[in-house]
N, C-alpha and C. Protein backbone atom coordinates (compact mmCIF):
# COMPACT_ATOMS: atom_id res chain seq x y z
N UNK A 1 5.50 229.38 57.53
CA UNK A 1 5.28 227.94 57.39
C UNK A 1 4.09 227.73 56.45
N UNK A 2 4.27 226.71 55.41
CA UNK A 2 3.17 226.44 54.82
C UNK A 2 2.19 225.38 54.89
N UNK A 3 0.44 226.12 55.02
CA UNK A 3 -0.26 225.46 55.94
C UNK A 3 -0.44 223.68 55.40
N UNK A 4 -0.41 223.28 56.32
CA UNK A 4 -0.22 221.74 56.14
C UNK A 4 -1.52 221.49 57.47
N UNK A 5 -2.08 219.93 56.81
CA UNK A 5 -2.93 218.93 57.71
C UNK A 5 -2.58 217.73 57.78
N UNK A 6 -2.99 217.11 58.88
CA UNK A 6 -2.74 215.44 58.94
C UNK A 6 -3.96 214.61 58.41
N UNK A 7 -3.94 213.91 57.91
CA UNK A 7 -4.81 212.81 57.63
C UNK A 7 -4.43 211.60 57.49
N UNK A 8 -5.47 210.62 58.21
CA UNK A 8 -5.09 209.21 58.20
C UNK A 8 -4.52 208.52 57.45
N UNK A 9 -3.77 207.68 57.52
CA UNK A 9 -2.46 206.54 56.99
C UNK A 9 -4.00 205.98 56.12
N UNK A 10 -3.61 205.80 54.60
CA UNK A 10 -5.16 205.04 54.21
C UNK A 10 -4.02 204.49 53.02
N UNK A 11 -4.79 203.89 51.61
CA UNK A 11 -4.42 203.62 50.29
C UNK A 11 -3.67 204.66 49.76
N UNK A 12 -3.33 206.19 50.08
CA UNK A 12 -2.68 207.07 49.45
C UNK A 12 -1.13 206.66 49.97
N UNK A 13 -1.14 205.62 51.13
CA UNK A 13 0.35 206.32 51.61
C UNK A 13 1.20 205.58 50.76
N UNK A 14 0.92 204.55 50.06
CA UNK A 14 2.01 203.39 49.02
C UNK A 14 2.26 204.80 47.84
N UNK A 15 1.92 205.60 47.43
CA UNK A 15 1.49 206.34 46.55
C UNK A 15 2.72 207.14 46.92
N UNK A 16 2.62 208.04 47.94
CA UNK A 16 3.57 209.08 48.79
C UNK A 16 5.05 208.39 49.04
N UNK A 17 5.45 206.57 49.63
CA UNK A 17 6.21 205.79 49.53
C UNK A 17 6.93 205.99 48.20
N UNK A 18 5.94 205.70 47.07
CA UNK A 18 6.88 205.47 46.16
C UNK A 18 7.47 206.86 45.26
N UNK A 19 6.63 207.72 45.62
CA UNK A 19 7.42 209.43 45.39
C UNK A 19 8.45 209.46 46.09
N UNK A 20 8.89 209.14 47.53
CA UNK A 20 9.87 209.00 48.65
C UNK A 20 10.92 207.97 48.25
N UNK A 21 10.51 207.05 47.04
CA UNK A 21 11.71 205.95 47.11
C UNK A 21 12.26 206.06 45.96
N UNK A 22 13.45 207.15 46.64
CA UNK A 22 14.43 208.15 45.79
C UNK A 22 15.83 207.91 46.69
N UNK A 23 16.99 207.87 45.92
CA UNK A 23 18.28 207.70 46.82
C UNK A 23 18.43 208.87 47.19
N UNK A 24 17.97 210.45 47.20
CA UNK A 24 17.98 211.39 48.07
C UNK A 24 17.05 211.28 49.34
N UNK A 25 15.71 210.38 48.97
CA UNK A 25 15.69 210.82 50.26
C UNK A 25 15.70 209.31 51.07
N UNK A 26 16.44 208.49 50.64
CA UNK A 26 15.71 206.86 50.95
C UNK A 26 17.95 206.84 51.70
N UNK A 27 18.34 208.00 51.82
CA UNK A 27 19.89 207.83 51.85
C UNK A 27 20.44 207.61 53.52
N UNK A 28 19.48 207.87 54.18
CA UNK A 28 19.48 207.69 55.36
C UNK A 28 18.93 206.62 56.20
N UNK A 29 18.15 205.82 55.33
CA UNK A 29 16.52 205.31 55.35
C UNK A 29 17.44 203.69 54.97
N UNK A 30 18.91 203.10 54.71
CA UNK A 30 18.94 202.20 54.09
C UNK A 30 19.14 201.75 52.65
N UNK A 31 18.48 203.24 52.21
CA UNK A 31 18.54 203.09 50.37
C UNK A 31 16.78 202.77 49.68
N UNK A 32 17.37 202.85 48.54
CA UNK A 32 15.77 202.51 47.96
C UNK A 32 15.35 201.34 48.02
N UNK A 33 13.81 201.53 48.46
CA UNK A 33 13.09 199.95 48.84
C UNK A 33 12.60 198.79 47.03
N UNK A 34 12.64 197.85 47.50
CA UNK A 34 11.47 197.02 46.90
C UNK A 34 10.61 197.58 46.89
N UNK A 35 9.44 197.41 45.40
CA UNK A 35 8.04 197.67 45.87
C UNK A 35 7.39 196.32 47.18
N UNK A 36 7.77 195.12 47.07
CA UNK A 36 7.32 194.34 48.31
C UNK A 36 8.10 194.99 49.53
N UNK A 37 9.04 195.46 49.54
CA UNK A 37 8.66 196.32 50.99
C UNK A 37 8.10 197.60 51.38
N UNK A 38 8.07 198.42 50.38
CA UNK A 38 6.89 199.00 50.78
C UNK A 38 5.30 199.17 50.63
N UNK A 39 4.99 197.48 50.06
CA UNK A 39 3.63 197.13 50.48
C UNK A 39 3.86 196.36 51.72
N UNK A 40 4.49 195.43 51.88
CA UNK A 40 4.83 195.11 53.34
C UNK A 40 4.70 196.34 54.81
N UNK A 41 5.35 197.18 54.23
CA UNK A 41 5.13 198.48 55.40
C UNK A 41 4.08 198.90 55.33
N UNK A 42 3.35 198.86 54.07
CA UNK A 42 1.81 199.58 54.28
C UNK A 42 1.09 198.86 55.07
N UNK A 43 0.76 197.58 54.87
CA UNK A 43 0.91 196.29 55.53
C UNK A 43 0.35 196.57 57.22
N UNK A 44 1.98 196.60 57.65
CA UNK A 44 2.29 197.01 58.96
C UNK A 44 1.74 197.92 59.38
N UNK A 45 1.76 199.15 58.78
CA UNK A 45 1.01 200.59 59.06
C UNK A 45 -0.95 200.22 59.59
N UNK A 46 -1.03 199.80 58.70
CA UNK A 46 -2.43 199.69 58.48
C UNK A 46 -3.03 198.66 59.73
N UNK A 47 -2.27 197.49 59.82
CA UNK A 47 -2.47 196.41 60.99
C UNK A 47 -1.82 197.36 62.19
N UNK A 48 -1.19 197.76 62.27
CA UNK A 48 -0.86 198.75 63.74
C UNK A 48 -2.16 199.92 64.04
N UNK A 49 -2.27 200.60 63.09
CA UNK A 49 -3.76 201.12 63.55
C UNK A 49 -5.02 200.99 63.71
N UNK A 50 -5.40 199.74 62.83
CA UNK A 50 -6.57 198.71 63.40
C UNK A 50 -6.26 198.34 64.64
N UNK A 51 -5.10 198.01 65.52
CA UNK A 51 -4.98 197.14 66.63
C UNK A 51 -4.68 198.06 67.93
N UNK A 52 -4.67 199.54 67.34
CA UNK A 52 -4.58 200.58 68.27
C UNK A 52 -2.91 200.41 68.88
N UNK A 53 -1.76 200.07 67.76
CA UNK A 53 -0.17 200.10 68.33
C UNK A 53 0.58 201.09 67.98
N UNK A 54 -0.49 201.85 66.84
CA UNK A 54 0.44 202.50 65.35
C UNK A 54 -0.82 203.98 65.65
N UNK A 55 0.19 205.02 65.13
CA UNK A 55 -0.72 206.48 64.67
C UNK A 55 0.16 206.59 63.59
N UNK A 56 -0.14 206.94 62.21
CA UNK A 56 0.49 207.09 61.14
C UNK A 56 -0.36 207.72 60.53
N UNK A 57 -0.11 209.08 59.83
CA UNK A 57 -0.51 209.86 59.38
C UNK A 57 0.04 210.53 58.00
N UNK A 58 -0.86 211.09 57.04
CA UNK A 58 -0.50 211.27 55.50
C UNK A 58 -0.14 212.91 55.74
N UNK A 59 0.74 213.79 55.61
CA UNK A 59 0.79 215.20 55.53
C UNK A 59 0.28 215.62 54.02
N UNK A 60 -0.74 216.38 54.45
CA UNK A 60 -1.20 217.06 52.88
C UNK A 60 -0.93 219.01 52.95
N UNK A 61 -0.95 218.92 51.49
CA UNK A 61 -0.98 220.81 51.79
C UNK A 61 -1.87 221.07 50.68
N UNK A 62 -2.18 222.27 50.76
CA UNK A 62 -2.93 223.11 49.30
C UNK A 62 -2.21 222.75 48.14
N UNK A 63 -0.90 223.24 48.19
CA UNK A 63 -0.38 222.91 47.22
C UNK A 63 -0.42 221.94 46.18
N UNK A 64 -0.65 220.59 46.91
CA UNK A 64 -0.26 218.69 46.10
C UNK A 64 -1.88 218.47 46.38
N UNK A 65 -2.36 217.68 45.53
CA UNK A 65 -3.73 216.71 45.85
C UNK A 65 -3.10 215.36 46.55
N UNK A 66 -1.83 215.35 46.22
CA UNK A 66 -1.45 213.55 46.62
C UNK A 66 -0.38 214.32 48.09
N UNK A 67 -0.59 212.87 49.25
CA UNK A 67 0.23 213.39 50.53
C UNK A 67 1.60 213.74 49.84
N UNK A 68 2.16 214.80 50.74
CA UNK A 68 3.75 214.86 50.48
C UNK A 68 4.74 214.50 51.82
N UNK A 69 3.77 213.98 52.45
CA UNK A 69 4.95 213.36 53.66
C UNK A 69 4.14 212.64 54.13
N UNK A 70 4.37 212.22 55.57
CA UNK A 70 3.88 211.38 56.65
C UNK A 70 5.06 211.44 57.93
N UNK A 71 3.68 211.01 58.70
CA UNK A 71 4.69 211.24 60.28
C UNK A 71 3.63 210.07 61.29
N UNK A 72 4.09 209.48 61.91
CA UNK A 72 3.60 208.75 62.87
C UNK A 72 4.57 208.30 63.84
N UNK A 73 3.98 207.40 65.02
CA UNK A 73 4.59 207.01 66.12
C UNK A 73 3.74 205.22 66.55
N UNK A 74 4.71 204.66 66.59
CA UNK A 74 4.17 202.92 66.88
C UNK A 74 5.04 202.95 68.35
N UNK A 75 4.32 201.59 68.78
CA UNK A 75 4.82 201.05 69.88
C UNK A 75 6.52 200.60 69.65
N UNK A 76 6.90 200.36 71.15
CA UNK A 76 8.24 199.95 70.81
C UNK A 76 8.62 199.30 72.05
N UNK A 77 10.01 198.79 71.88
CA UNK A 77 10.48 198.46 73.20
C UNK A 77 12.03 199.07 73.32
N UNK A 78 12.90 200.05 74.05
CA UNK A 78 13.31 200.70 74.08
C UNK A 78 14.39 200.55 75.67
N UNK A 79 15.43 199.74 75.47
CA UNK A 79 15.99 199.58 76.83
C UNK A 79 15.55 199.17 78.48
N UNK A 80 14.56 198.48 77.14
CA UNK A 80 13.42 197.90 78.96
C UNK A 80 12.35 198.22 79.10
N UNK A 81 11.75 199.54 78.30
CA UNK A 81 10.58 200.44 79.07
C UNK A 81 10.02 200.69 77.40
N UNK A 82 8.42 200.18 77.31
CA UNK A 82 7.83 200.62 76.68
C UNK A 82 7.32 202.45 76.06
N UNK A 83 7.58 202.47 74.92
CA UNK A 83 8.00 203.72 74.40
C UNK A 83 7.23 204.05 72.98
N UNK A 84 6.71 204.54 72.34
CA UNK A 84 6.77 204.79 71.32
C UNK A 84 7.63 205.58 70.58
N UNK A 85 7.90 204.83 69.00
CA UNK A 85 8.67 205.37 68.14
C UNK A 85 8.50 206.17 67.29
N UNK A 86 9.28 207.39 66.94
CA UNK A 86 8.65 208.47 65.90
C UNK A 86 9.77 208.41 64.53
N UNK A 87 8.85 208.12 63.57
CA UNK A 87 9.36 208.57 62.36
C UNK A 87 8.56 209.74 61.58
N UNK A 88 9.49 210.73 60.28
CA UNK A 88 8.47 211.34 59.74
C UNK A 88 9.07 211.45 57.93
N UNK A 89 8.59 211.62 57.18
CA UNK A 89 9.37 212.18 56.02
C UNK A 89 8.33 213.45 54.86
N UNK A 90 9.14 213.88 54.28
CA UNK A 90 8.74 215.37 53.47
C UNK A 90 9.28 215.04 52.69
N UNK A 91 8.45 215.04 51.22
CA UNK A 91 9.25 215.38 49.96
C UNK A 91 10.21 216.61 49.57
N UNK A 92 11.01 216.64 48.84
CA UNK A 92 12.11 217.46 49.19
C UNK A 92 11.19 218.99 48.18
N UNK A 93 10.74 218.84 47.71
CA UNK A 93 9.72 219.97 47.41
C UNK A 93 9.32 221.04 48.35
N UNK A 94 9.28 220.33 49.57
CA UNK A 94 8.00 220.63 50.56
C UNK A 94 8.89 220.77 51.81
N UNK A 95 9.95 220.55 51.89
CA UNK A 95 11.17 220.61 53.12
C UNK A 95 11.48 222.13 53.42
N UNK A 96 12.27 222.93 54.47
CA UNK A 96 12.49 223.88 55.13
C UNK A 96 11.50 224.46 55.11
N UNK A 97 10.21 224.55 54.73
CA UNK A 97 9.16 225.18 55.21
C UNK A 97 8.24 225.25 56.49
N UNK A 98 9.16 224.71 57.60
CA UNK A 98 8.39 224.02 58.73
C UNK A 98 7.56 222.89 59.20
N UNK A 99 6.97 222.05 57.94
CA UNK A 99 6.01 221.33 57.75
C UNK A 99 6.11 220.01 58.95
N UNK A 100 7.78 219.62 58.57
CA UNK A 100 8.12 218.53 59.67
C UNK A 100 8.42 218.87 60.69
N UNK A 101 8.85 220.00 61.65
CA UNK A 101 8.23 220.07 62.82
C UNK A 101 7.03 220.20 63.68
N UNK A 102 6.26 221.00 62.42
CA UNK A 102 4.56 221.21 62.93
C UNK A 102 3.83 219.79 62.86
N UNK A 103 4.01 218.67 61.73
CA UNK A 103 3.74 217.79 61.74
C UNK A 103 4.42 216.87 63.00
N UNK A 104 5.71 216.83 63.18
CA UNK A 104 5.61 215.86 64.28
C UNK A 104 5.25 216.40 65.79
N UNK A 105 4.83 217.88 65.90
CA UNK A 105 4.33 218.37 67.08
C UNK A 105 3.00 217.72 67.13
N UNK A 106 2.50 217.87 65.84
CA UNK A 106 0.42 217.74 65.66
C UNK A 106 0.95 216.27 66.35
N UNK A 107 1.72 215.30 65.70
CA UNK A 107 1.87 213.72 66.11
C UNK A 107 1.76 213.46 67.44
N UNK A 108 2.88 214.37 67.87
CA UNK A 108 2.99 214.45 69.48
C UNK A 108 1.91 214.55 70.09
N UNK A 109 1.03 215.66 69.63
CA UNK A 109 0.02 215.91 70.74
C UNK A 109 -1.08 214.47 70.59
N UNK A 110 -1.20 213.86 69.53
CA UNK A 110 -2.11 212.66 69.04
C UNK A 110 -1.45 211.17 70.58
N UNK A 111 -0.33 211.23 70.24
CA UNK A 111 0.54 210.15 71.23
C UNK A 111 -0.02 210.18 72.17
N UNK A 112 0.49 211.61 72.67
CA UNK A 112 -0.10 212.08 73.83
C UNK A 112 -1.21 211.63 74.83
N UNK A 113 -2.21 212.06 73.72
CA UNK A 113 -3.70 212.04 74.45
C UNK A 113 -4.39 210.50 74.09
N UNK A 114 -3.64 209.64 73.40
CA UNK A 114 -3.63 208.62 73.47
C UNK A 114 -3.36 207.64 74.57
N UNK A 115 -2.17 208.53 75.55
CA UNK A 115 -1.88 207.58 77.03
C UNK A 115 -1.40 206.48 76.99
N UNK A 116 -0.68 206.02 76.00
CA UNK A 116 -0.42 204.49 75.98
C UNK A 116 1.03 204.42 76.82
N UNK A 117 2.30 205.39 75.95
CA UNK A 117 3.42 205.61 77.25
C UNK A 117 3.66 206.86 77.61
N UNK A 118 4.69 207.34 78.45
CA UNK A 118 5.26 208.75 79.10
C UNK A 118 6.08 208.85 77.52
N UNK A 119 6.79 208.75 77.30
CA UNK A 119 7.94 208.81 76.29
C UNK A 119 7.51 208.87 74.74
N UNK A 120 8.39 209.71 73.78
CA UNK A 120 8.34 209.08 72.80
C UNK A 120 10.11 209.39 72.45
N UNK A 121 10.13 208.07 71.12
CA UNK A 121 11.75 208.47 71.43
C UNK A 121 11.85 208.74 69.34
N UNK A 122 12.97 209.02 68.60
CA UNK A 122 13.44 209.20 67.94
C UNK A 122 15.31 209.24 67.84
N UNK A 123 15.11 207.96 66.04
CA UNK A 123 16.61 207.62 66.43
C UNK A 123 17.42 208.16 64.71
N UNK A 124 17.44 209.11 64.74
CA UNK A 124 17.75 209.90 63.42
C UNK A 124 19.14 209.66 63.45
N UNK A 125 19.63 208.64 62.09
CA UNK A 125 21.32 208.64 62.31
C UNK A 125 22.03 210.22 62.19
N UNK A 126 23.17 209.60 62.92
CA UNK A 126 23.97 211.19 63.34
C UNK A 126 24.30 211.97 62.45
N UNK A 127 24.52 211.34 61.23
CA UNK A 127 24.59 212.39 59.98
C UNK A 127 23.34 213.34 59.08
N UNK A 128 22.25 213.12 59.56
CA UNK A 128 21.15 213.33 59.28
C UNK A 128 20.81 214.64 59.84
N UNK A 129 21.36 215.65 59.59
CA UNK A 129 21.37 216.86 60.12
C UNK A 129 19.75 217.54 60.11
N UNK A 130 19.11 217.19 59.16
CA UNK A 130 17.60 217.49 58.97
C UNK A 130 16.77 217.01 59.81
N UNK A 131 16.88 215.53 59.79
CA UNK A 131 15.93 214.95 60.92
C UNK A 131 16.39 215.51 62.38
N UNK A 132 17.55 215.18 62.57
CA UNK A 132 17.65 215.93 63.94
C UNK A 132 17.62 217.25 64.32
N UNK A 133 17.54 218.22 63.57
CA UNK A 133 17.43 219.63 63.60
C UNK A 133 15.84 219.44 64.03
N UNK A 134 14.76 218.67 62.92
CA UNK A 134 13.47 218.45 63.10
C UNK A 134 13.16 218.12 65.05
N UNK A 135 13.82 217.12 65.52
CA UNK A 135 13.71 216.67 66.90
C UNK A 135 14.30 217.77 67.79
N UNK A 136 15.42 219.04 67.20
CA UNK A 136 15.45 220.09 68.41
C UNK A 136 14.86 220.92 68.31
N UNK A 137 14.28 221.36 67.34
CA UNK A 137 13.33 222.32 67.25
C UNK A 137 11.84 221.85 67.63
N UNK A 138 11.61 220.73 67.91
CA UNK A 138 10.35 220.23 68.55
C UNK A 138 10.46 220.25 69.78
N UNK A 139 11.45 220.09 70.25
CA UNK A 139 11.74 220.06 71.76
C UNK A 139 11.59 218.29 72.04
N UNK A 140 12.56 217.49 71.78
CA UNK A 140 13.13 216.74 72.13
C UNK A 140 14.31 216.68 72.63
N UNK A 141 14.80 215.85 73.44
CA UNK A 141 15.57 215.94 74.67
C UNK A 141 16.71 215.17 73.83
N UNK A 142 18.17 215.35 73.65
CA UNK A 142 18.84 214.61 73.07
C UNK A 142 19.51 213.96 74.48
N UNK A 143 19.56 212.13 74.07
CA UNK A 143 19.89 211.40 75.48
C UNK A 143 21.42 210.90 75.24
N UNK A 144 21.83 210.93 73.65
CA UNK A 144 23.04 210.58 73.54
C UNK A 144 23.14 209.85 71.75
N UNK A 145 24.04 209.46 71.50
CA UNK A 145 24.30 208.48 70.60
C UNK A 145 24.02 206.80 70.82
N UNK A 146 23.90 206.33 70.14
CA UNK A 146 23.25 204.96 70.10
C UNK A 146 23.74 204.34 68.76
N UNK A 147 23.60 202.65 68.78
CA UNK A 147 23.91 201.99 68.05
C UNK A 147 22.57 201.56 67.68
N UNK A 148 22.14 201.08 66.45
CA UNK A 148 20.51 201.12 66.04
C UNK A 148 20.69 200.16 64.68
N UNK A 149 19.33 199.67 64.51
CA UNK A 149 19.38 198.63 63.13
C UNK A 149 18.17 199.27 62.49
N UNK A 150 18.67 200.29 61.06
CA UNK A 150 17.46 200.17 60.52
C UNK A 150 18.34 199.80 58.95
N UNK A 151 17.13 200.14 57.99
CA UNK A 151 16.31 198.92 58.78
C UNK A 151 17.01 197.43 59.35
N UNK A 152 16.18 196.61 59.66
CA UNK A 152 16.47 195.33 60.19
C UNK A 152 17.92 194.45 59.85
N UNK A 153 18.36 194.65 60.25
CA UNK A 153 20.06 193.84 59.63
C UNK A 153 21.36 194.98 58.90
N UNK A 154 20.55 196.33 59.28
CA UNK A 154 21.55 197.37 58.84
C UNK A 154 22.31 198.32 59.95
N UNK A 155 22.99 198.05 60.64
CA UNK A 155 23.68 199.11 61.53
C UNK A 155 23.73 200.27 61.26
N UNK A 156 23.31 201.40 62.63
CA UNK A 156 23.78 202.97 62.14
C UNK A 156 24.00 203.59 63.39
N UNK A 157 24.91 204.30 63.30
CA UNK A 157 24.68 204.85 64.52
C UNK A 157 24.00 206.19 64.65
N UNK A 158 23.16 206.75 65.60
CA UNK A 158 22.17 207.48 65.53
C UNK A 158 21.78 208.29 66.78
N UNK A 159 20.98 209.24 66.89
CA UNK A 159 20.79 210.06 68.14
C UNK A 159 19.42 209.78 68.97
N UNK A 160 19.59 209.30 70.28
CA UNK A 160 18.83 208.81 70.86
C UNK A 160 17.70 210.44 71.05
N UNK A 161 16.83 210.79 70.40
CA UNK A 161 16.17 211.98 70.78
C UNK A 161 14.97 211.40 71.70
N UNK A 162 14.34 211.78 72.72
CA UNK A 162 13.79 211.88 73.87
C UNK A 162 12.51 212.86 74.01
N UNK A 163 11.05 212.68 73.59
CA UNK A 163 10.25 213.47 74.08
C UNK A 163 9.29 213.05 75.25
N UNK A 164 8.91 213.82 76.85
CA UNK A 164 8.13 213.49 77.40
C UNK A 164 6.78 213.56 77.29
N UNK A 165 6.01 212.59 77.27
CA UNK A 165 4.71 212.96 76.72
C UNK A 165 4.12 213.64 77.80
N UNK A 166 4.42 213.56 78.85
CA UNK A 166 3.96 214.22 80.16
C UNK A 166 3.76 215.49 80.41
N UNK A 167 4.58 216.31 79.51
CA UNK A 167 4.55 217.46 78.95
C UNK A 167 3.55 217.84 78.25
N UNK A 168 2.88 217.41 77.42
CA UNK A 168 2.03 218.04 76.74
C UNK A 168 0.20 217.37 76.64
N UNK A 169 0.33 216.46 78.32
CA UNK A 169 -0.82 215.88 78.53
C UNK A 169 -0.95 214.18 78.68
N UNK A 170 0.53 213.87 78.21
CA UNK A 170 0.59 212.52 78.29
C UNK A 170 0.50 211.78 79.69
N UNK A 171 0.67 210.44 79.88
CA UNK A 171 0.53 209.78 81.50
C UNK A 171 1.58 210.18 81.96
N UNK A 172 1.75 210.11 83.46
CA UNK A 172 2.43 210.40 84.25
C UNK A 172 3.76 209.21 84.43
């Protein structure tokens, strides 16, 4: 695996966004954004971790001076029961090298010891063989298939993945 760190969601991540807003990797994601939506999401990112709702994080390596991924987890609401949500992405440079499971483990353990819920969930559409390979090799719990809107007004259907934070220090 090649060594990778997390560092805070700051002004680099619009930067890393717009390396990412590619129809390879934006193909799962909805397609390629507006630049107003992904200053809008930076937006969001940035007001979720001032307000303590959001952990969003820049993945860096030796390799790049500029992030080549990101991974975080925000609040959510999730069939009734407050949950946080995990997303992550890797430039395709920087993919099968382990980076996105070690990164969304480091995430995990951050959630975690944060205490806000038991759960975190992940909803990788079903064709997305990468992201969800990423959620079984982390040890997420697959709960089933699901119907899901990403983004907002786009249907997909997708895999309800399941981690307990309780496991690795989270609340009870």
């Amino acid at each position: 695996m090649t060594n990778f760190w997390l560092e805070p969601w700051d002004e680099r991540g619009p930067i890393l966004e717009r390396r990412a807003n590619t129809p390879e990797m934006q193909a799962h994601l909805g397609g390629v954004e507006s630049a107003e939506s992904i200053a809008a999401r930076h937006k969001r990112i940035l007001d979720g971790v001032r307000d303590g709702t959001t952990g969003f994080f820049l993945i860096m390596v030796d390799d790049d001076p500029d992030p080549i991924g990101s991974v975080g987890f925000w609040d959510s609401e999730w069939l009734g029961q407050s949950v946080y949500e995990m997303g992550w992405k890797v430039l395709p440079g920087f993919q099968g090298r382990g980076i996105a499971v070690g990164a969304v483990l480091a995430a995990i353990g951050l959630a975690a010891a944060g205490g806000r819920h038991r759960f975190a969930h992940a909803y990788p559409k079903v064709t997305n063989e990468p992201s969800n390979a990423v959620c079984r090799k982390a040890g997420f719990a697959l709960l089933g298939e699901v119907d899901f809107e990403y983004p907002k007004g786009n249907p997909i259907r997708c895999h309800d993945w399941q981690f307990d934070l309780k496991a690795v220090g989270g609340p009870p």
